[in-house]
C-alpha atoms as a PDB file:
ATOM      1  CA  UNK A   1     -22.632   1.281 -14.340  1.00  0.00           C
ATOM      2  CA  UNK A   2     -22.908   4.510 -12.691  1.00  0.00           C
ATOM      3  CA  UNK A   3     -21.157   4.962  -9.442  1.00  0.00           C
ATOM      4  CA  UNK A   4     -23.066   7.860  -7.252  1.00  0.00           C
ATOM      5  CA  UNK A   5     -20.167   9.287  -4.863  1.00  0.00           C
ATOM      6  CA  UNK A   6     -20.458  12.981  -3.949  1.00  0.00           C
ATOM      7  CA  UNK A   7     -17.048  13.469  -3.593  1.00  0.00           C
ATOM      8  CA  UNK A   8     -16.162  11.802  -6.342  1.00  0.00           C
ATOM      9  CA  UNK A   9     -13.353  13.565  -8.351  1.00  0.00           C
ATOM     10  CA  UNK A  10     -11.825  13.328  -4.946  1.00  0.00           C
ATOM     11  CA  UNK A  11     -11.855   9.930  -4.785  1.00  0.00           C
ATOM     12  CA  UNK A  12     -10.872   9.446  -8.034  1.00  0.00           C
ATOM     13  CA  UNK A  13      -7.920  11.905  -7.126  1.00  0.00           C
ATOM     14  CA  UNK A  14      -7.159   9.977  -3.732  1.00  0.00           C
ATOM     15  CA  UNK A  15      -7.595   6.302  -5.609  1.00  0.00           C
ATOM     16  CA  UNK A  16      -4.901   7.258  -7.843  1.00  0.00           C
ATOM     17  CA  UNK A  17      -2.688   8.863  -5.222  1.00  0.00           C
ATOM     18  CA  UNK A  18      -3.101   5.505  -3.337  1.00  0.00           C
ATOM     19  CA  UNK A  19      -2.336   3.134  -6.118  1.00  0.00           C
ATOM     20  CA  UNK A  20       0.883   5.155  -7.106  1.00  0.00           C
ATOM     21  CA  UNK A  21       2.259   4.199  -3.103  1.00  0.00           C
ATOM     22  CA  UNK A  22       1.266   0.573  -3.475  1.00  0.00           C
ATOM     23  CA  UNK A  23       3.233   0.740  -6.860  1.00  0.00           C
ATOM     24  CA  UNK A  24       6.216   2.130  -5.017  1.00  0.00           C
ATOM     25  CA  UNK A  25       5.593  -0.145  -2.050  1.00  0.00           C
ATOM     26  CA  UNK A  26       5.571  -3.093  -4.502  1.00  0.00           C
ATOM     27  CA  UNK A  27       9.262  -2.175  -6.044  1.00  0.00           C
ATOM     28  CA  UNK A  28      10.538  -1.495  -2.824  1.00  0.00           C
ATOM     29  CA  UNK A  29       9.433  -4.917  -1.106  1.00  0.00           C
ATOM     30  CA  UNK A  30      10.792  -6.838  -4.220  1.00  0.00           C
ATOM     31  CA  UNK A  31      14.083  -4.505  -4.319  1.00  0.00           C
ATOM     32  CA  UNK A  32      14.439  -5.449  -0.429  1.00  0.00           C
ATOM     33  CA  UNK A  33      13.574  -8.930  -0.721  1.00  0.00           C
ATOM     34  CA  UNK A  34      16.415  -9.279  -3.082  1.00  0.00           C
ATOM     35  CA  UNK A  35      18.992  -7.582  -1.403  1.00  0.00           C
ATOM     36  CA  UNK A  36      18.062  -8.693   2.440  1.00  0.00           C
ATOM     37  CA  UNK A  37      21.726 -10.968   3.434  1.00  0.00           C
ATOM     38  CA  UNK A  38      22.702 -13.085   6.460  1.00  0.00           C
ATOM     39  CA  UNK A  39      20.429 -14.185   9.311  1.00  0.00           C
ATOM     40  CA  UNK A  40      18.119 -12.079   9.081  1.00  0.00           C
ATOM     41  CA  UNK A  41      17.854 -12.976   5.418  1.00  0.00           C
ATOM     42  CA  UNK A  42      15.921 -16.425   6.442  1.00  0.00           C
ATOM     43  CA  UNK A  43      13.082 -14.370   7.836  1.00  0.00           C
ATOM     44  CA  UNK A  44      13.124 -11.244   6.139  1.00  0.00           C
ATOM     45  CA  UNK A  45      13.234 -12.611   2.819  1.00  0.00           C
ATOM     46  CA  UNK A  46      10.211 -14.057   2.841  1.00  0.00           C
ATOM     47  CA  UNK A  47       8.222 -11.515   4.607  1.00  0.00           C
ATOM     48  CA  UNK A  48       9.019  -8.689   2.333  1.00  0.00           C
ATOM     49  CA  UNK A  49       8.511 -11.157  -0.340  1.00  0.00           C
ATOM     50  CA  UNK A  50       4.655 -11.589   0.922  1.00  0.00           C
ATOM     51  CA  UNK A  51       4.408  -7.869   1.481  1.00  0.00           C
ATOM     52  CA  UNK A  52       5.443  -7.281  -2.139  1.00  0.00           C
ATOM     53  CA  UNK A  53       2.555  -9.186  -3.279  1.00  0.00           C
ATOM     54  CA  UNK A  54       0.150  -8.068  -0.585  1.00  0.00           C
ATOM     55  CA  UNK A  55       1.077  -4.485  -2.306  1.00  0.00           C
ATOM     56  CA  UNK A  56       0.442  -5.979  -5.896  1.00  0.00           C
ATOM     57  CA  UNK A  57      -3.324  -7.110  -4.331  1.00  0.00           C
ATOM     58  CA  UNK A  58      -3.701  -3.790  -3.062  1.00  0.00           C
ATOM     59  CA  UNK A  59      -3.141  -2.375  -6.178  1.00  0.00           C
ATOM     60  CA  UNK A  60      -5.296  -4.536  -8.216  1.00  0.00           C
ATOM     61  CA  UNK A  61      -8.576  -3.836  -5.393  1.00  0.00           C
ATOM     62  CA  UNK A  62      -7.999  -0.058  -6.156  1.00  0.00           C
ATOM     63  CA  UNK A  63      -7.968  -0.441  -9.928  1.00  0.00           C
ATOM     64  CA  UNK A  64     -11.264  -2.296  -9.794  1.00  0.00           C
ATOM     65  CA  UNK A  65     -12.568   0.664  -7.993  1.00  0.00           C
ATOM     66  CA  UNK A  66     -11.325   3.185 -10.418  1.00  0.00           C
ATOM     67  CA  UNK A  67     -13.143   1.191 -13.074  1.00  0.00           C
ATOM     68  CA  UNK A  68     -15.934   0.836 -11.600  1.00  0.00           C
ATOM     69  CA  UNK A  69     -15.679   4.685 -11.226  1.00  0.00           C
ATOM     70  CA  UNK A  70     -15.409   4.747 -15.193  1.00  0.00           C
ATOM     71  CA  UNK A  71     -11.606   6.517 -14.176  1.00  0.00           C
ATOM     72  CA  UNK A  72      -8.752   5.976 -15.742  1.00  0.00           C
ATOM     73  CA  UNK A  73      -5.838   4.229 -13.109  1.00  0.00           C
ATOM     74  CA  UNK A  74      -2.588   5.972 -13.220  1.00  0.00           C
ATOM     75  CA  UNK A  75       0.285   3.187 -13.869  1.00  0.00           C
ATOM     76  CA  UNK A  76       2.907   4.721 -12.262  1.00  0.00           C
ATOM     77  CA  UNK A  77       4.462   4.725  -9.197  1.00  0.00           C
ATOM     78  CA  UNK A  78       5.054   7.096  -6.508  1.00  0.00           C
ATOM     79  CA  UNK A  79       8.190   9.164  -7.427  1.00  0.00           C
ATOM     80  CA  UNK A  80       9.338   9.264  -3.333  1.00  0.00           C
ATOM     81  CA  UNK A  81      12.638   7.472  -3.965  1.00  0.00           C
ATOM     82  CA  UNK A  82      13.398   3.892  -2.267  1.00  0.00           C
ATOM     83  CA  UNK A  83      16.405   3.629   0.059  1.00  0.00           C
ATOM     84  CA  UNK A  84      18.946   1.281  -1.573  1.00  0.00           C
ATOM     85  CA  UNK A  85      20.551  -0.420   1.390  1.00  0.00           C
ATOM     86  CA  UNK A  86      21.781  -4.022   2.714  1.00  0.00           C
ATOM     87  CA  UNK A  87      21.449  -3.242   6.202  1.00  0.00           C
ATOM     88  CA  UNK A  88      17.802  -4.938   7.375  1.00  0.00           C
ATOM     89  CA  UNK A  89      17.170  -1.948   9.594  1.00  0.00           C
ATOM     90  CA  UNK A  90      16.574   0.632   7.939  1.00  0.00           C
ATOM     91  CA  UNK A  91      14.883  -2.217   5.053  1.00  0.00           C
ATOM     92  CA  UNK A  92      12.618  -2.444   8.602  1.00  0.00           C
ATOM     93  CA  UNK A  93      12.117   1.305   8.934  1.00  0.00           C
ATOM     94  CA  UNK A  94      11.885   2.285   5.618  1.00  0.00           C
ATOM     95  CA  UNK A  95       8.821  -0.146   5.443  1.00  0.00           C
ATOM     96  CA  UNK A  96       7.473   1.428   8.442  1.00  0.00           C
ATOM     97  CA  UNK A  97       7.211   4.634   7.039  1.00  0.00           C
ATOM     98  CA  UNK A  98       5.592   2.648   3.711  1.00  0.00           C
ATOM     99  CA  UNK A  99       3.216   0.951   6.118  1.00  0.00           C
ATOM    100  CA  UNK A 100       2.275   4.532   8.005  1.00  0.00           C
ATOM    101  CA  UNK A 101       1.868   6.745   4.739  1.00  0.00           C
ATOM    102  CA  UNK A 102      -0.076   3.928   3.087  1.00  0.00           C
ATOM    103  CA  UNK A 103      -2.368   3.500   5.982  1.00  0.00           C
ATOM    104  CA  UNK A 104      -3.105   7.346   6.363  1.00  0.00           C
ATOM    105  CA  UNK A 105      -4.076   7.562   2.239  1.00  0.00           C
ATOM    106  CA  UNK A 106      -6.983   4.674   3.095  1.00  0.00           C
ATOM    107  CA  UNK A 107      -7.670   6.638   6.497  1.00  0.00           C
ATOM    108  CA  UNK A 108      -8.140  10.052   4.176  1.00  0.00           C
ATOM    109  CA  UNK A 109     -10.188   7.756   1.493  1.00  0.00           C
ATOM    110  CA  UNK A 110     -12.945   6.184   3.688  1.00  0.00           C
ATOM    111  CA  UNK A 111     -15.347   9.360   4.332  1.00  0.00           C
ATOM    112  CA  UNK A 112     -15.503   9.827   0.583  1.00  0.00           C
ATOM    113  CA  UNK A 113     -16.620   6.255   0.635  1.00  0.00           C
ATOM    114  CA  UNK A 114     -18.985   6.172   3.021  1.00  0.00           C
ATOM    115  CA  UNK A 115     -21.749   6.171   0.762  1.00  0.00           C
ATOM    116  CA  UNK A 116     -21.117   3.305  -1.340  1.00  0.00           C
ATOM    117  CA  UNK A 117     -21.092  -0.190   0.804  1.00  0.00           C
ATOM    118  CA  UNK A 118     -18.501  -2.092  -1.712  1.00  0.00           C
ATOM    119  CA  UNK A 119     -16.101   0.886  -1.706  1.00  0.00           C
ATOM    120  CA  UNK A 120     -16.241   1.673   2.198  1.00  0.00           C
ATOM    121  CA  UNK A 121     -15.924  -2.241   2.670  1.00  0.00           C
ATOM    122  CA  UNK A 122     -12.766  -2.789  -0.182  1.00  0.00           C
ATOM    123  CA  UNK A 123     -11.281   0.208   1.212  1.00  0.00           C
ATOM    124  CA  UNK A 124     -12.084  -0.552   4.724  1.00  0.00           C
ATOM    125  CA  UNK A 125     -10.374  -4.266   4.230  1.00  0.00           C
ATOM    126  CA  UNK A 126      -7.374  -2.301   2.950  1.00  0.00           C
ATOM    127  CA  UNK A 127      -6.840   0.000   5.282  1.00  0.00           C
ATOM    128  CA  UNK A 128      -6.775  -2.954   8.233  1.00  0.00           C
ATOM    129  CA  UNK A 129      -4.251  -4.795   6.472  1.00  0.00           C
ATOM    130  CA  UNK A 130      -1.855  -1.579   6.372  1.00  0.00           C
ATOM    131  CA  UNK A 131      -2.608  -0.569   9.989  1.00  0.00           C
ATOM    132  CA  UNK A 132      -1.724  -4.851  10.543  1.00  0.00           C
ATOM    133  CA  UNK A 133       1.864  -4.300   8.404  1.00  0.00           C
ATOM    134  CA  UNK A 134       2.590  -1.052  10.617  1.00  0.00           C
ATOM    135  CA  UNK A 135       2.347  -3.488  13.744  1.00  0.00           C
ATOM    136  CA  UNK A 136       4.278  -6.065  12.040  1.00  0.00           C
ATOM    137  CA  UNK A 137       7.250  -3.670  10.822  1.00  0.00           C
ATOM    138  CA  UNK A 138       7.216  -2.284  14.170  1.00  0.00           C
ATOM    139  CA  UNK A 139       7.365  -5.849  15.860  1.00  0.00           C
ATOM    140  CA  UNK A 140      10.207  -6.762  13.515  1.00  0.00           C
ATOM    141  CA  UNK A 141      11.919  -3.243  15.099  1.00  0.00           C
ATOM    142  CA  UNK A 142      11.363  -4.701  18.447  1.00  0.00           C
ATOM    143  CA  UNK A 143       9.174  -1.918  19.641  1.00  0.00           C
END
């Protein structure tokens, strides 16, 4: 099937860019839904258990499009490293920055879309979700 995108190597480029973060954001959910202790534990286990898997679906959407792009999907994930910690805080912030960085790859991905109704759409659904986890990470913050 042959996918007609003008900008397509950047897409290609930009899918793969994008896939790497929800690779990192993945580990780092799982990693903090491990290690989150006490009260805050009861809640935030759970949620950064969900976001961990809402990364994982991410992931999988932007693989389909790379195949349907005939690319090849990098399987690795963004080198930025993940803050070890205990303290559900920063767990909270570093997620907010996940959330914002994630949100502005889909934001930088949709105009090279724009052409193709099932990428703009995929990519579109995508890019509400992260813009939804920004306002939930920054709910959790109390701001």
């Amino acid at each position: 099937m042959l996918i007609q995108i003008k900008e397509k190597k950047k897409l290609i480029a930009g899918l793969n860019q994008a896939l790497a973060w929800e690779l990192r954001a993945y580990a780092m959910y799982a990693h903090y839904a491990a290690y989150v202790k006490g009260l805050e534990g009861l809640t935030l286990k759970s949620h950064f258990a969900e976001e961990a898997a809402e990364s994982i679906g991410h992931a999988g959407k932007v693989r389909e499009l790379l195949a349907l792009l005939e690319a090849e999907a990098g399987t690795t994930r963004d080198d930025k490293p993940i803050v070890h910690t205990d303290d559900y805080r920063l767990m909270l912030e570093e997620a907010l920055k996940t959330e914002e960085t994630a949100a502005r790859h889909y934001q930088k991905l949709l105009p090279l879309a724009k052409d193709h109704p099932v990428f703009m759409h995929t990519l579109m659904h995508i890019f509400m979700a992260e813009l939804n986890a920004v306002e939930e990470a920054k709910a959790l913050l109390g701001r």
